[in-house]
Protein backbone atom coordinates (compact mmCIF):
# COMPACT_ATOMS: atom_id res chain seq x y z
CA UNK A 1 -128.01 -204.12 165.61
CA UNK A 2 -125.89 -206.97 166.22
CA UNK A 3 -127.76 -210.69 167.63
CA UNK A 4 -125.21 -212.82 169.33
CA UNK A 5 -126.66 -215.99 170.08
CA UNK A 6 -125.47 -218.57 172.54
CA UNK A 7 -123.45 -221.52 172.47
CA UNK A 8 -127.00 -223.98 173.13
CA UNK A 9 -129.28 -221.87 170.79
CA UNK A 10 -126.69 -222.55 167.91
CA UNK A 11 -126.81 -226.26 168.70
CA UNK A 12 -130.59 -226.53 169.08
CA UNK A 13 -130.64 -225.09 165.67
CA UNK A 14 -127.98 -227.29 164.33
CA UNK A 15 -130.02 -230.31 165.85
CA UNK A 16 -133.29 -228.91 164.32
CA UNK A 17 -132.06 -228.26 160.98
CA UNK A 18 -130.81 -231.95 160.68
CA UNK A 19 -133.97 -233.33 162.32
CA UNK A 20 -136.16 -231.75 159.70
CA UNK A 21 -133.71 -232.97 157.05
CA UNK A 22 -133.50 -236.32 157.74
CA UNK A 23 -137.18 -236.58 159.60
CA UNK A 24 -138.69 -235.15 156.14
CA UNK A 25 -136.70 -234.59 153.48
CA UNK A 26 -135.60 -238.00 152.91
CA UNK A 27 -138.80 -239.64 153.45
CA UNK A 28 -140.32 -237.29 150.90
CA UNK A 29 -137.62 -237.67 148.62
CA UNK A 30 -137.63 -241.37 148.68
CA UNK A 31 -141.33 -241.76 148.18
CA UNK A 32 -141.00 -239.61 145.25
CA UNK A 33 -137.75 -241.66 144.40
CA UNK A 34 -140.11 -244.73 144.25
CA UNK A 35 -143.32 -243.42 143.54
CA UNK A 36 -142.31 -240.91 140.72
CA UNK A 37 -138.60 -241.03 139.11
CA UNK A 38 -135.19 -240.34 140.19
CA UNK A 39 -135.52 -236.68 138.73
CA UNK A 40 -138.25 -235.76 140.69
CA UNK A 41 -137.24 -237.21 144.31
CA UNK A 42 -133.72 -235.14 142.91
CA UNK A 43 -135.49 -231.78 142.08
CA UNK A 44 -137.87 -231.93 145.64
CA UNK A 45 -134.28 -232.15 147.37
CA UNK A 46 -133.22 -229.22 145.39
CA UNK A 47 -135.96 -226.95 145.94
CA UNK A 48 -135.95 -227.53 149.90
CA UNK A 49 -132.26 -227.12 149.52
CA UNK A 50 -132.33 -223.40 147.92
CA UNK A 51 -135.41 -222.76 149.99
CA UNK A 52 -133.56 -222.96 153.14
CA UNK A 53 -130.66 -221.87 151.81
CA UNK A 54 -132.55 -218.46 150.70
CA UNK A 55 -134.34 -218.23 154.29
CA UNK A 56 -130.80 -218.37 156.00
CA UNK A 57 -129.63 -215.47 153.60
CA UNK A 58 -132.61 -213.32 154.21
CA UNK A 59 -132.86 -213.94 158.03
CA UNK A 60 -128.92 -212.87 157.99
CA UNK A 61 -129.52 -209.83 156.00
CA UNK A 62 -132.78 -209.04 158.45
CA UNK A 63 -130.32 -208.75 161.33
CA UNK A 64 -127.61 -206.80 159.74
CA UNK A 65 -126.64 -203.11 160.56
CA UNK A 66 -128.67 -200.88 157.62
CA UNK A 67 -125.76 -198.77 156.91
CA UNK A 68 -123.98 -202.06 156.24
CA UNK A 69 -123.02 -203.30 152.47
CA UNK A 70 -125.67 -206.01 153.00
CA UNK A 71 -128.05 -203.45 154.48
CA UNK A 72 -127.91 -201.35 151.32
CA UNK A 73 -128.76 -203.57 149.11
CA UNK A 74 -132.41 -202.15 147.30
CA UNK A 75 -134.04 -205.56 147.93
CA UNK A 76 -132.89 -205.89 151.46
CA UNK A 77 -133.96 -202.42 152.76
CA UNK A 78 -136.93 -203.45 155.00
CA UNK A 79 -138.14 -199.06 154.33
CA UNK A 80 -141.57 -200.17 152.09
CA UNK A 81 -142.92 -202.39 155.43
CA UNK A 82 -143.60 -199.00 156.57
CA UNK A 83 -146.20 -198.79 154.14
CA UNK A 84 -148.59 -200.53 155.02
């Protein structure tokens, strides 16, 4: 199944994905910064940084083809939702 996504979706994202950054990330970093230590503010940036990072990844791998190399992958295989 492949999601092709338009031209204005892809830039609403974009937009959205810097909004968030800039509209809390580096508010929260910087009252950590201030607040805390230099480590901390560094590690919260971090962690929201592989967070998304890992979201991206597994919303890409959600939308692959299942017979695809990503698809195969035991931790990707979406078979134990049927489950439940």
């Amino acid at each position: 199944m492949s999601v092709m996504h338009s031209d204005a979706y892809s830039g609403k994202r974009h937009f959205l994905t810097r909004t968030i950054t800039v509209r809390f990330g580096l508010p929260v970093a910087a009252l950590l910064y201030f607040l805390l230590s230099l480590n901390i503010a560094l590690l919260f940036v971090i962690t929201a940084m592989l967070y998304f990072l890992n979201y991206e990844l597994l919303h890409f791998a959600y939308h692959m083809d299942p017979a695809s190399r990503v698809g195969r992958l035991p931790f990707i295989k979406m078979e134990w939702i049927n489950l439940c």
